[in-house]
N, C-alpha and C. Protein backbone atom coordinates (compact mmCIF):
# COMPACT_ATOMS: atom_id res chain seq x y z
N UNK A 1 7.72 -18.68 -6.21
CA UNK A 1 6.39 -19.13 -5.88
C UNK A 1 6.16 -20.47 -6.57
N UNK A 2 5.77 -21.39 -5.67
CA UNK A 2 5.25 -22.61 -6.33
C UNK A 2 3.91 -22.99 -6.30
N UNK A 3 3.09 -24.08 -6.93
CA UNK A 3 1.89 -24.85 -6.79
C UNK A 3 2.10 -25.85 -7.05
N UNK A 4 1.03 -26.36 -6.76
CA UNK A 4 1.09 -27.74 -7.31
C UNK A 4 -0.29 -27.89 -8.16
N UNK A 5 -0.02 -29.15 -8.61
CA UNK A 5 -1.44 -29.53 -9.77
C UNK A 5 -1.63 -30.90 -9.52
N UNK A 6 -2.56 -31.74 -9.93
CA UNK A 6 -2.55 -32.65 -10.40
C UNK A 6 -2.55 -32.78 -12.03
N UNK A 7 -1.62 -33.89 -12.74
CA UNK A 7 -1.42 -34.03 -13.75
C UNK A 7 -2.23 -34.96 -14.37
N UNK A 8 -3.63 -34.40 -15.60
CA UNK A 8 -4.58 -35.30 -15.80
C UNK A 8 -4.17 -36.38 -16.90
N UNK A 9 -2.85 -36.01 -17.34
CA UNK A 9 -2.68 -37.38 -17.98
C UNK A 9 -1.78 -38.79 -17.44
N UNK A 10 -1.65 -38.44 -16.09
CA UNK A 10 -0.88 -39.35 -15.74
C UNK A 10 -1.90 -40.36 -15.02
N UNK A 11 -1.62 -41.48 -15.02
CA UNK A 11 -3.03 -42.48 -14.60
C UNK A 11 -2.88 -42.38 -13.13
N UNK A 12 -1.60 -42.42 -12.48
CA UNK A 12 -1.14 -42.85 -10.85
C UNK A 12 -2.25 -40.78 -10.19
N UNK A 13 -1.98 -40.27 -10.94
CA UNK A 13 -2.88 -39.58 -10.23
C UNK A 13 -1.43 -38.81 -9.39
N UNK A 14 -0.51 -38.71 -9.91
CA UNK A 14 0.08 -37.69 -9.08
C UNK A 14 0.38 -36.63 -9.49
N UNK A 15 0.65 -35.77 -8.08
CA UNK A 15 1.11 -34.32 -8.41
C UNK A 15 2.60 -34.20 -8.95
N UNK A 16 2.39 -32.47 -9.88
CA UNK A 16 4.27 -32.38 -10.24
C UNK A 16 3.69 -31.01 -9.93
N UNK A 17 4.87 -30.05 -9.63
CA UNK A 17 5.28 -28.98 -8.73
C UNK A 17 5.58 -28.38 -10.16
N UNK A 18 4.99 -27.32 -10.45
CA UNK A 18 4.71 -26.26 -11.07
C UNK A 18 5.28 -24.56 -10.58
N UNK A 19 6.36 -24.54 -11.60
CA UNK A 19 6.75 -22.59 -11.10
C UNK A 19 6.11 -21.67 -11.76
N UNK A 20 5.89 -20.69 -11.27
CA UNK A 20 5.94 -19.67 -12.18
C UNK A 20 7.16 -18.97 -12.76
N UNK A 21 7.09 -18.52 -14.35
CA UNK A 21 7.51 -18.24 -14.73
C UNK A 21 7.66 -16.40 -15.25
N UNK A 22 8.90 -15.77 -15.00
CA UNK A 22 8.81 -14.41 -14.95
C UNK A 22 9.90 -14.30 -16.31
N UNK A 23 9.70 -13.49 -16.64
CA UNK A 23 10.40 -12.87 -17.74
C UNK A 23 11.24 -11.53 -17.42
N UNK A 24 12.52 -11.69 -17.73
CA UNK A 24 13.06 -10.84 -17.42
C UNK A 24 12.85 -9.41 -18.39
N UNK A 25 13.19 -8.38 -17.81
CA UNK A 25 12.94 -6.79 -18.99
C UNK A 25 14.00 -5.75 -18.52
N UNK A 26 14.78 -5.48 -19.29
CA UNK A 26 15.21 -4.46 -18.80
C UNK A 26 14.50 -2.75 -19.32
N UNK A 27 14.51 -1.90 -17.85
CA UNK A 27 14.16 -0.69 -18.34
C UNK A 27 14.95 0.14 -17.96
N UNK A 28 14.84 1.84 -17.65
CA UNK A 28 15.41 2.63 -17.34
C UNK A 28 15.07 3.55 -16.89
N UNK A 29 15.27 3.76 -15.83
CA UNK A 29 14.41 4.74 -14.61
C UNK A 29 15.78 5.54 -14.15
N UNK A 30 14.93 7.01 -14.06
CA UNK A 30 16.20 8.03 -12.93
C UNK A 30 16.91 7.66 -11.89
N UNK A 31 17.80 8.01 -11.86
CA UNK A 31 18.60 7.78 -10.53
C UNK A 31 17.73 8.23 -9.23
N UNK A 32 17.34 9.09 -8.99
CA UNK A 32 16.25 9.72 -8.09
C UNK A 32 15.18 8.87 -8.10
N UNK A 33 14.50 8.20 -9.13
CA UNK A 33 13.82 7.37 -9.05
C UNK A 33 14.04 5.72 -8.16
N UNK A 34 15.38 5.76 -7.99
CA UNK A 34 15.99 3.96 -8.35
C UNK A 34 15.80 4.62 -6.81
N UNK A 35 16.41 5.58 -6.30
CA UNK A 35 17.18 5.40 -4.99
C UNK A 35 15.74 6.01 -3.87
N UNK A 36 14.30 6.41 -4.71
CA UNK A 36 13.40 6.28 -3.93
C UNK A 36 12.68 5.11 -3.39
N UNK A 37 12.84 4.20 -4.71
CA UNK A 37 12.77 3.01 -4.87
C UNK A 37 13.22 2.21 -3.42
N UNK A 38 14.39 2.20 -3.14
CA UNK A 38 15.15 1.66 -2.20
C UNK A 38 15.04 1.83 -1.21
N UNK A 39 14.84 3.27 -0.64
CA UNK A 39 14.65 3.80 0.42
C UNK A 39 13.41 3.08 0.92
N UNK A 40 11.99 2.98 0.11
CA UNK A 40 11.01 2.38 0.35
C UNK A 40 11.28 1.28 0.66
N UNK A 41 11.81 -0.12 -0.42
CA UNK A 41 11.39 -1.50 -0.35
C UNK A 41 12.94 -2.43 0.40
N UNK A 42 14.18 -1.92 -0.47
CA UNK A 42 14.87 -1.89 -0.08
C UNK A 42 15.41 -2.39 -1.31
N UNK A 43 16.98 -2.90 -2.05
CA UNK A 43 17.00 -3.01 -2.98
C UNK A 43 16.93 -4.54 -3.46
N UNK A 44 16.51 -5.42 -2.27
CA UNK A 44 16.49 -6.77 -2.79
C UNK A 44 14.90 -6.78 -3.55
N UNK A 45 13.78 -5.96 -3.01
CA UNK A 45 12.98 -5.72 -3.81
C UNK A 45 12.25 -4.94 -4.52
N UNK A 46 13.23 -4.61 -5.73
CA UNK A 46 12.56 -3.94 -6.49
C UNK A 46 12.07 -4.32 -7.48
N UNK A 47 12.33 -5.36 -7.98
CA UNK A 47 11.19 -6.10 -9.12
C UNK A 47 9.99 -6.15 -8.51
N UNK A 48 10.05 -6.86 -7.44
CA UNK A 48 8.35 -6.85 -6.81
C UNK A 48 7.64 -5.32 -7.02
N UNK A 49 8.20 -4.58 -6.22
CA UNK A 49 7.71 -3.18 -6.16
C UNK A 49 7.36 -2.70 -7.64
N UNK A 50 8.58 -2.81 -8.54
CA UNK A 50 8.12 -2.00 -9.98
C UNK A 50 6.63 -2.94 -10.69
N UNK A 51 6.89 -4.69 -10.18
CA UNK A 51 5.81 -5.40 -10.91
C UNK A 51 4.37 -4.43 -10.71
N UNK A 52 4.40 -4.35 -8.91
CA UNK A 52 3.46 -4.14 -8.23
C UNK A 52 2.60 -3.02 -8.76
N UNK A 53 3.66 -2.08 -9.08
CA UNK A 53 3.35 -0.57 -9.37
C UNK A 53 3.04 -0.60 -11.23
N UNK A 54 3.15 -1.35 -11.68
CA UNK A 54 2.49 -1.76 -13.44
C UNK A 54 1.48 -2.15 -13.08
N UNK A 55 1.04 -3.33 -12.29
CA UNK A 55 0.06 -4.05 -12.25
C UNK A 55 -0.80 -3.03 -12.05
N UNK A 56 -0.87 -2.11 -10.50
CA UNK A 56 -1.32 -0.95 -10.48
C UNK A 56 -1.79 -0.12 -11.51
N UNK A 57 -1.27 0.17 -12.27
CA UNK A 57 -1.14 1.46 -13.66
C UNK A 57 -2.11 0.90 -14.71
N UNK A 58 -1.56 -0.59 -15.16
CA UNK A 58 -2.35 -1.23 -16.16
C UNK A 58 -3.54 -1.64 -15.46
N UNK A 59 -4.54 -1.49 -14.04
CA UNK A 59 -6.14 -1.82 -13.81
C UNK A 59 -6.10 -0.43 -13.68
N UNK A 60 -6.12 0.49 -13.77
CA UNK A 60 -6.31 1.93 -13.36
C UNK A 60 -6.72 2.36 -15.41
N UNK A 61 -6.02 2.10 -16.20
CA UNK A 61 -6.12 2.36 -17.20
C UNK A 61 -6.56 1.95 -18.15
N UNK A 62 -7.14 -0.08 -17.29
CA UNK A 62 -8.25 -0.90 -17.80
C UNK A 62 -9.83 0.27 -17.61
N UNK A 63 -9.63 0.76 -16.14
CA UNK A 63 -10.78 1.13 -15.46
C UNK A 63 -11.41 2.23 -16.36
N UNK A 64 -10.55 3.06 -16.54
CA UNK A 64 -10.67 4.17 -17.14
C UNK A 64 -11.11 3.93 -18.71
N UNK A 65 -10.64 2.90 -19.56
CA UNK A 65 -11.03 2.80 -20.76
C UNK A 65 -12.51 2.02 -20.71
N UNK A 66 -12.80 1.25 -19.55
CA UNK A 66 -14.00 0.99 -19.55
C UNK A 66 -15.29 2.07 -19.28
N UNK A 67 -14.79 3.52 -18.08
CA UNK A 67 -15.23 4.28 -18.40
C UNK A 67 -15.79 4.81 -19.33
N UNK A 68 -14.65 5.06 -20.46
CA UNK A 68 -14.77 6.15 -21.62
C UNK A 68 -15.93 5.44 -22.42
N UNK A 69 -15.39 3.65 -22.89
CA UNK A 69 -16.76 2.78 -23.44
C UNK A 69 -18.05 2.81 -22.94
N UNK A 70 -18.11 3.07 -21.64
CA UNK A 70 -19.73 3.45 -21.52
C UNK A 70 -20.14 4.97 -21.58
N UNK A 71 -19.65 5.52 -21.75
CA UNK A 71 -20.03 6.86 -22.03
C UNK A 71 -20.81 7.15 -23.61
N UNK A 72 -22.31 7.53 -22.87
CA UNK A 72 -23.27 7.91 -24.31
C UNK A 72 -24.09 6.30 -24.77
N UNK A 73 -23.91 5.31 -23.85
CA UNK A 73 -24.73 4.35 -23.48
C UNK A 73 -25.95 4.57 -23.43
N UNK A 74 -25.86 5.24 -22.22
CA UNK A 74 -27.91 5.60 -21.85
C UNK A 74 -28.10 6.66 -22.69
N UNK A 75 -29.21 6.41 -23.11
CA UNK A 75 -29.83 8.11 -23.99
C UNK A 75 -30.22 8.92 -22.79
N UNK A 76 -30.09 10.19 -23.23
CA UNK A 76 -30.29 11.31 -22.13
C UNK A 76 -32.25 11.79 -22.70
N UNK A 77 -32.98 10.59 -22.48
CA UNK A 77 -34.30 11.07 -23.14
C UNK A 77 -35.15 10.66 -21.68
N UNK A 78 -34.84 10.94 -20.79
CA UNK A 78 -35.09 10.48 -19.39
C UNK A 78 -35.69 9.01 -18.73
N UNK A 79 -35.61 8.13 -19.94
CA UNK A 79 -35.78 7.16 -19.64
C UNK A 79 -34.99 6.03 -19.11
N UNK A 80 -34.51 5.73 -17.84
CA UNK A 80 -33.34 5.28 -16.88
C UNK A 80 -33.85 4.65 -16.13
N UNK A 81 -32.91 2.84 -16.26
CA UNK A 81 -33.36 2.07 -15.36
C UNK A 81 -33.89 2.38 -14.06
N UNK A 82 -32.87 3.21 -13.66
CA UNK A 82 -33.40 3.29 -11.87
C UNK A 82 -34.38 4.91 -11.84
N UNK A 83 -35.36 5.18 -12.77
CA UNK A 83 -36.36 6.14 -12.40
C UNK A 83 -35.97 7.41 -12.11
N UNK A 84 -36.76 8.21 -11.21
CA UNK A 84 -36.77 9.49 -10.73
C UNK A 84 -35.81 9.29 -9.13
N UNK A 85 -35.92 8.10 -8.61
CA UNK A 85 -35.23 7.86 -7.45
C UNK A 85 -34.08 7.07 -7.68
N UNK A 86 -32.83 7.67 -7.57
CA UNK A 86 -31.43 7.04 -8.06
C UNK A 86 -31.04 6.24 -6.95
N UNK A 87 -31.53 7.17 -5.39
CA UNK A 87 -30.80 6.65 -4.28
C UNK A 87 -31.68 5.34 -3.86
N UNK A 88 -32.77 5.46 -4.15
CA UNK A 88 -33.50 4.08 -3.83
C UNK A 88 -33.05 2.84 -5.08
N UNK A 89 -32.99 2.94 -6.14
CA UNK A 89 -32.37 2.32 -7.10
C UNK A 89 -31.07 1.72 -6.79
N UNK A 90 -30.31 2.29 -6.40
CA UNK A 90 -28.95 2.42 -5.83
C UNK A 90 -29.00 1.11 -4.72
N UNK A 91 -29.81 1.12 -3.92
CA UNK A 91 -29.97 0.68 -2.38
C UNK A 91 -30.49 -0.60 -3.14
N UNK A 92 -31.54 -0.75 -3.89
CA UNK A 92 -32.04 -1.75 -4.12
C UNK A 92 -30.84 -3.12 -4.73
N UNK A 93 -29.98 -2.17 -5.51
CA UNK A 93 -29.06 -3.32 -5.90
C UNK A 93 -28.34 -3.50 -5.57
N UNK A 94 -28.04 -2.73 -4.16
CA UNK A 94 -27.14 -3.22 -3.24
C UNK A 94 -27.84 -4.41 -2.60
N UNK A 95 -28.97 -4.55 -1.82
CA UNK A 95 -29.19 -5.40 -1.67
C UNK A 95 -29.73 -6.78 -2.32
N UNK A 96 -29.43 -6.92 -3.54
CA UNK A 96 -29.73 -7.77 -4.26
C UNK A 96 -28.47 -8.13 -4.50
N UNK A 97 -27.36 -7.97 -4.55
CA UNK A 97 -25.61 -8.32 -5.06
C UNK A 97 -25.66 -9.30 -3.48
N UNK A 98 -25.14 -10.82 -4.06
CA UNK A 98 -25.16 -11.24 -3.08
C UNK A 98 -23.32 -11.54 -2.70
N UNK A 99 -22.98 -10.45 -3.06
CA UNK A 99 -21.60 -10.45 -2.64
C UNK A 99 -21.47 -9.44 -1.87
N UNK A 100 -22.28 -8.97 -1.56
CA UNK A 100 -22.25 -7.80 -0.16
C UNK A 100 -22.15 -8.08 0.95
N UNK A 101 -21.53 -7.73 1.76
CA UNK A 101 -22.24 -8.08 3.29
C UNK A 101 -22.55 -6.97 3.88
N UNK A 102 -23.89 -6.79 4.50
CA UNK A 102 -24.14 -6.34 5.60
C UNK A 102 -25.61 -5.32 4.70
């Protein structure tokens, strides 16, 4: 994968072509594992697939620890932003997120 940039210290104002950079790792997965692996992606890609499937794991386990941190936030003394009506509360900030559509 490439990009490009512009380079702000160069005066002419031109671009240089920028890679990304991957780091290699070795791990160790079952044989049953490798050859499900394959069957799926095929074996030219399985770095993609294993990246894919971390990337996966590590926002799933961001999500979840952000969970656990709000837990015991609100006091349970019935006093809650959105009132006695959750579903109207609910609706209201849906339509106020102006990244919604529809």
């Amino acid at each position: 994968m490439t990009f490009r940039r512009q380079c702000r210290d160069d005066p002419v104002g031109r671009e240089i072509v920028c890679y990304r950079v991957a780091m290699r790792v070795h791990i160790t997965l079952e044989d049953a594992l490798v050859s499900e692996i394959d069957r799926r992606v095929g074996v030219g890609r399985r770095s993609a697939y294993v990246a894919a499937a971390v990337r996966t794991a590590l926002d799933s386990e961001q999500r979840w620890e952000l969970i656990a941190s709000a837990v015991g936030t609100i006091d349970d003394n019935g006093d809650r932003p959105w009132g006695s009506d959750t579903a109207e509360w609910v609706s209201s900030q849906r339509r106020t997120d102006a990244r919604r559509v529809g």
